[in-house]
N, C-alpha and C. Protein backbone atom coordinates (compact mmCIF):
# COMPACT_ATOMS: atom_id res chain seq x y z
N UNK A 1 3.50 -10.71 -50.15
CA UNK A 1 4.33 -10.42 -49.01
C UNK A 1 4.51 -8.91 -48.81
N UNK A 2 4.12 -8.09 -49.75
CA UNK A 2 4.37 -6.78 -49.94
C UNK A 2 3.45 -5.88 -49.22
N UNK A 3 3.34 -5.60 -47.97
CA UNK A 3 2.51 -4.69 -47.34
C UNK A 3 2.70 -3.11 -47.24
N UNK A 4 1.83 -2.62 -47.02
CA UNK A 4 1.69 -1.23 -47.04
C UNK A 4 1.60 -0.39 -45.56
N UNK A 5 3.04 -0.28 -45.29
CA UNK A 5 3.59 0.23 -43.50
C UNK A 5 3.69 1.67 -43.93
N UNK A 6 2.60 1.96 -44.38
CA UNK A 6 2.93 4.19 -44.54
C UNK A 6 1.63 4.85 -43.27
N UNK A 7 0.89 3.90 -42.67
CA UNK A 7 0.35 3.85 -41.76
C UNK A 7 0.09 3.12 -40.73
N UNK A 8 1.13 3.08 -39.51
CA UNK A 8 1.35 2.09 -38.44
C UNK A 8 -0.04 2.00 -38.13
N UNK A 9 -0.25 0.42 -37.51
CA UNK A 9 -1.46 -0.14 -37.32
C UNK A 9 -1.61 0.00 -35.61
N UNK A 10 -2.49 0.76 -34.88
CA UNK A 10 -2.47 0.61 -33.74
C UNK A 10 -3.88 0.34 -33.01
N UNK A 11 -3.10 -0.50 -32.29
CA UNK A 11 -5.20 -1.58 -31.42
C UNK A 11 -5.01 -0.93 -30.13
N UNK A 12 -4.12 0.24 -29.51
CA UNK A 12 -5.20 0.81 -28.36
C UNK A 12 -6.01 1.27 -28.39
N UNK A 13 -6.98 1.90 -27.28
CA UNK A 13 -7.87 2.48 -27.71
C UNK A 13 -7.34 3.98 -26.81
N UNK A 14 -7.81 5.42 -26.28
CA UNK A 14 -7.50 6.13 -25.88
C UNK A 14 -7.22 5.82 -24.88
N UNK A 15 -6.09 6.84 -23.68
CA UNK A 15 -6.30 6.71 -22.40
C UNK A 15 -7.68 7.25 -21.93
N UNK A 16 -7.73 6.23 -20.68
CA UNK A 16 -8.61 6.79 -19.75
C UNK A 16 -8.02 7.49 -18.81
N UNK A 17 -7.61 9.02 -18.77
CA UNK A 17 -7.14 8.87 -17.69
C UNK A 17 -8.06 9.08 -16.22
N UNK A 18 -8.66 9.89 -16.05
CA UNK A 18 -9.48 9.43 -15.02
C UNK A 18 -9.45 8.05 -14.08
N UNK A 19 -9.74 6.95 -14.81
CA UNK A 19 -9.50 5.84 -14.59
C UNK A 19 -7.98 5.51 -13.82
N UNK A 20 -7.13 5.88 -14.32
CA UNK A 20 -5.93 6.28 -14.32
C UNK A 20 -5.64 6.66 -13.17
N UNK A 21 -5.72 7.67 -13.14
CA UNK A 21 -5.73 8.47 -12.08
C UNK A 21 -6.43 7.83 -10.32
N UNK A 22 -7.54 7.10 -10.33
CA UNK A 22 -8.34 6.90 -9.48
C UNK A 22 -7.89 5.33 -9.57
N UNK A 23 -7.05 4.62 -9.80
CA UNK A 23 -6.19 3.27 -9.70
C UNK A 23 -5.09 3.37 -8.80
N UNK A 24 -4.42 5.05 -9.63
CA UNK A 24 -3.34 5.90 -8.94
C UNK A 24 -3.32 5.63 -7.43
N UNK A 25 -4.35 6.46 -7.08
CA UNK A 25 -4.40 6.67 -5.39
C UNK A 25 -4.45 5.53 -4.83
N UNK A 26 -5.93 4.62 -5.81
CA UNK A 26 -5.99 3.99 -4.43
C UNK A 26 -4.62 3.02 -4.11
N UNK A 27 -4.08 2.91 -4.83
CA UNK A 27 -2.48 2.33 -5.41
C UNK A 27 -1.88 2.85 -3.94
N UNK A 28 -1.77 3.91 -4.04
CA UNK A 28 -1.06 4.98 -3.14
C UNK A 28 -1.81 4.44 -1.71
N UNK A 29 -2.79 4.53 -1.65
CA UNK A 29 -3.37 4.10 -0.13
C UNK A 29 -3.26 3.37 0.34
N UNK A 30 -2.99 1.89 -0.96
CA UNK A 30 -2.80 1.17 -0.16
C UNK A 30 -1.50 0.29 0.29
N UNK A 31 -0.61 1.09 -0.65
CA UNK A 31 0.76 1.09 -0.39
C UNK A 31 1.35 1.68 1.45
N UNK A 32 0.63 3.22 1.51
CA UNK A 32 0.60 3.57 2.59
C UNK A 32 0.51 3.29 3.91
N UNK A 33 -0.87 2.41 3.93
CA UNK A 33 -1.36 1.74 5.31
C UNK A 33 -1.12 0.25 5.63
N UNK A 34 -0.64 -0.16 4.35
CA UNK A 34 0.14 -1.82 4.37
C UNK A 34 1.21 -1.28 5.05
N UNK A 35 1.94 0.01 4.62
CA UNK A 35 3.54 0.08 4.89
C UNK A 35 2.99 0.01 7.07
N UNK A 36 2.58 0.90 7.09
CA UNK A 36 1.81 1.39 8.26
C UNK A 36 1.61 0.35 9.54
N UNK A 37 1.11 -0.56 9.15
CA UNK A 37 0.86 -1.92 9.38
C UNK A 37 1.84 -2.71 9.29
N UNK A 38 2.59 -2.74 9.31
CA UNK A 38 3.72 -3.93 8.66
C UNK A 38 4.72 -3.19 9.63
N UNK A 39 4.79 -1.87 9.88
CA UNK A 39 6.07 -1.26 11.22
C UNK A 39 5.02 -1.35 12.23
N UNK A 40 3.43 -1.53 12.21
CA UNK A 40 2.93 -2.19 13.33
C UNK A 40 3.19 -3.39 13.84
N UNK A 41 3.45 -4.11 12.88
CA UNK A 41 3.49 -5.50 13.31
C UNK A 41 4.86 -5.85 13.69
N UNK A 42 5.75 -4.82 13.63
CA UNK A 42 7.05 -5.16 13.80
C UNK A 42 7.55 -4.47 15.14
N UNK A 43 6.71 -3.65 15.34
CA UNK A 43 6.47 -2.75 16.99
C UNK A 43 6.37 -3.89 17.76
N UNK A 44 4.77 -4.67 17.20
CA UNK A 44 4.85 -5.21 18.38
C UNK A 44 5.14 -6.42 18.69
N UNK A 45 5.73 -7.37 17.31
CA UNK A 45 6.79 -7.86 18.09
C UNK A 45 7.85 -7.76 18.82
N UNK A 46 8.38 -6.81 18.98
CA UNK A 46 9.67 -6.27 19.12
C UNK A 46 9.16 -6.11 20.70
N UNK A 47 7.98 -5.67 21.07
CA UNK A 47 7.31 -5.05 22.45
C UNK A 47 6.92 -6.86 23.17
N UNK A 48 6.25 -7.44 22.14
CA UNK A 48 5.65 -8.99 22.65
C UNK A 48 7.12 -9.98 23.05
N UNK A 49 7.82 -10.06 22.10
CA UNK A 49 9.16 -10.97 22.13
C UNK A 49 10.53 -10.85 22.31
N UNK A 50 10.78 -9.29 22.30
CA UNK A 50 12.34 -8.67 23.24
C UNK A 50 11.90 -8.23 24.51
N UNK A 51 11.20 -7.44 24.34
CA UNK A 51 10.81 -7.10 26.10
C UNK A 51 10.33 -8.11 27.39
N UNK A 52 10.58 -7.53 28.37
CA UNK A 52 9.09 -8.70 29.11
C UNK A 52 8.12 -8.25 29.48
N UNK A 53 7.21 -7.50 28.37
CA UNK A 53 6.07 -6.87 28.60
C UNK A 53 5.18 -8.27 28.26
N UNK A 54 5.45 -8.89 27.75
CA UNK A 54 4.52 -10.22 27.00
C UNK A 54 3.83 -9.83 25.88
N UNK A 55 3.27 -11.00 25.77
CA UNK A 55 2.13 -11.09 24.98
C UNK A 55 1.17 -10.22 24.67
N UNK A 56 0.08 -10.00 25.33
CA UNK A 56 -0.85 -9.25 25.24
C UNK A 56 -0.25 -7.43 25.24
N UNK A 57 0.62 -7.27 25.98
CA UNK A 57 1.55 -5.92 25.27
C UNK A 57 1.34 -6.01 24.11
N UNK A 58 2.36 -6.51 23.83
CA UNK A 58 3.28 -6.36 22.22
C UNK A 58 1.37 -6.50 21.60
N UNK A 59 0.17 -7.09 21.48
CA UNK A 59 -0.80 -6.93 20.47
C UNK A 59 -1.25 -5.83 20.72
N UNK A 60 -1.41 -5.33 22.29
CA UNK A 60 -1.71 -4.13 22.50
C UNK A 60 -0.54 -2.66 22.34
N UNK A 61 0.57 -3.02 21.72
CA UNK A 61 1.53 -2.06 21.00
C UNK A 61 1.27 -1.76 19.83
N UNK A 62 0.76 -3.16 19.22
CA UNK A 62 0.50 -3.57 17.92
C UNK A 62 -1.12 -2.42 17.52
N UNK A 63 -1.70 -2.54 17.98
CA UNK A 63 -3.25 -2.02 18.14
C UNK A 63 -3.03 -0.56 17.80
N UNK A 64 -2.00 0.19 18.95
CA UNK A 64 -1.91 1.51 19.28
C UNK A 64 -0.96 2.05 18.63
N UNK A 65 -0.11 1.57 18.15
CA UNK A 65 0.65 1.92 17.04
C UNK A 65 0.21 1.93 15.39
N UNK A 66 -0.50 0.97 15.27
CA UNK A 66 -1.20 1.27 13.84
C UNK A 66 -2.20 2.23 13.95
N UNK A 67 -3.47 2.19 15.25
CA UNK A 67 -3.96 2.93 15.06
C UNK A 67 -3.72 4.58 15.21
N UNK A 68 -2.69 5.14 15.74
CA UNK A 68 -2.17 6.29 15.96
C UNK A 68 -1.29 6.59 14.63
N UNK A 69 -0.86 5.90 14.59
CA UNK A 69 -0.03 6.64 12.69
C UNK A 69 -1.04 6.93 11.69
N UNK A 70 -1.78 5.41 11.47
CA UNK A 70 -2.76 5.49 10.58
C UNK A 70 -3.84 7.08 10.98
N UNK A 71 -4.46 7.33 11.65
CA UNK A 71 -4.90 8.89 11.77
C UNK A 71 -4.15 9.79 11.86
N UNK A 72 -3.12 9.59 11.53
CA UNK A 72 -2.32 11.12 11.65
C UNK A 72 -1.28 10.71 9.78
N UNK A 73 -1.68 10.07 9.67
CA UNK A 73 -1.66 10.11 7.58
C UNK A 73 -2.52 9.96 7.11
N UNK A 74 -3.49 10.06 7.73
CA UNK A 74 -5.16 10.44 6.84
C UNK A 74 -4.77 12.07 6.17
């Protein structure tokens, strides 16, 4: 029962960070353009189903609103 703990036993292996790092972003990107998308989709409901622009508005709010943020946070 008597073991020898004068050298902790450890099974990682090094970081990668690189790896790391390049998980990082795309992490980040795609946190970004989901967020991006998601106040698109909430534009244009808000344009399709409070207003009486209709339907095809609010997708075409939807369209021009993601795509105009999204290039200007590139």
């Amino acid at each position: 029962m008597s073991e020898d703990h004068a050298h902790p036993i450890t099974f990682a292996d090094k970081m990668d960070y690189s790896e790391h790092d390049r998980t990082y972003e795309r992490f980040l990107l795609l946190v970004k353009f989901g967020s991006i998308w998601v106040a698109a989709i909430v534009v244009g409901m808000a344009v399709g189903l409070v207003s009486s622009a209709g339907f095809l508005a609010g997708i075409f709010a939807f369209l021009l609103f993601g795509a105009v943020i999204s290039y200007f946070m590139k």
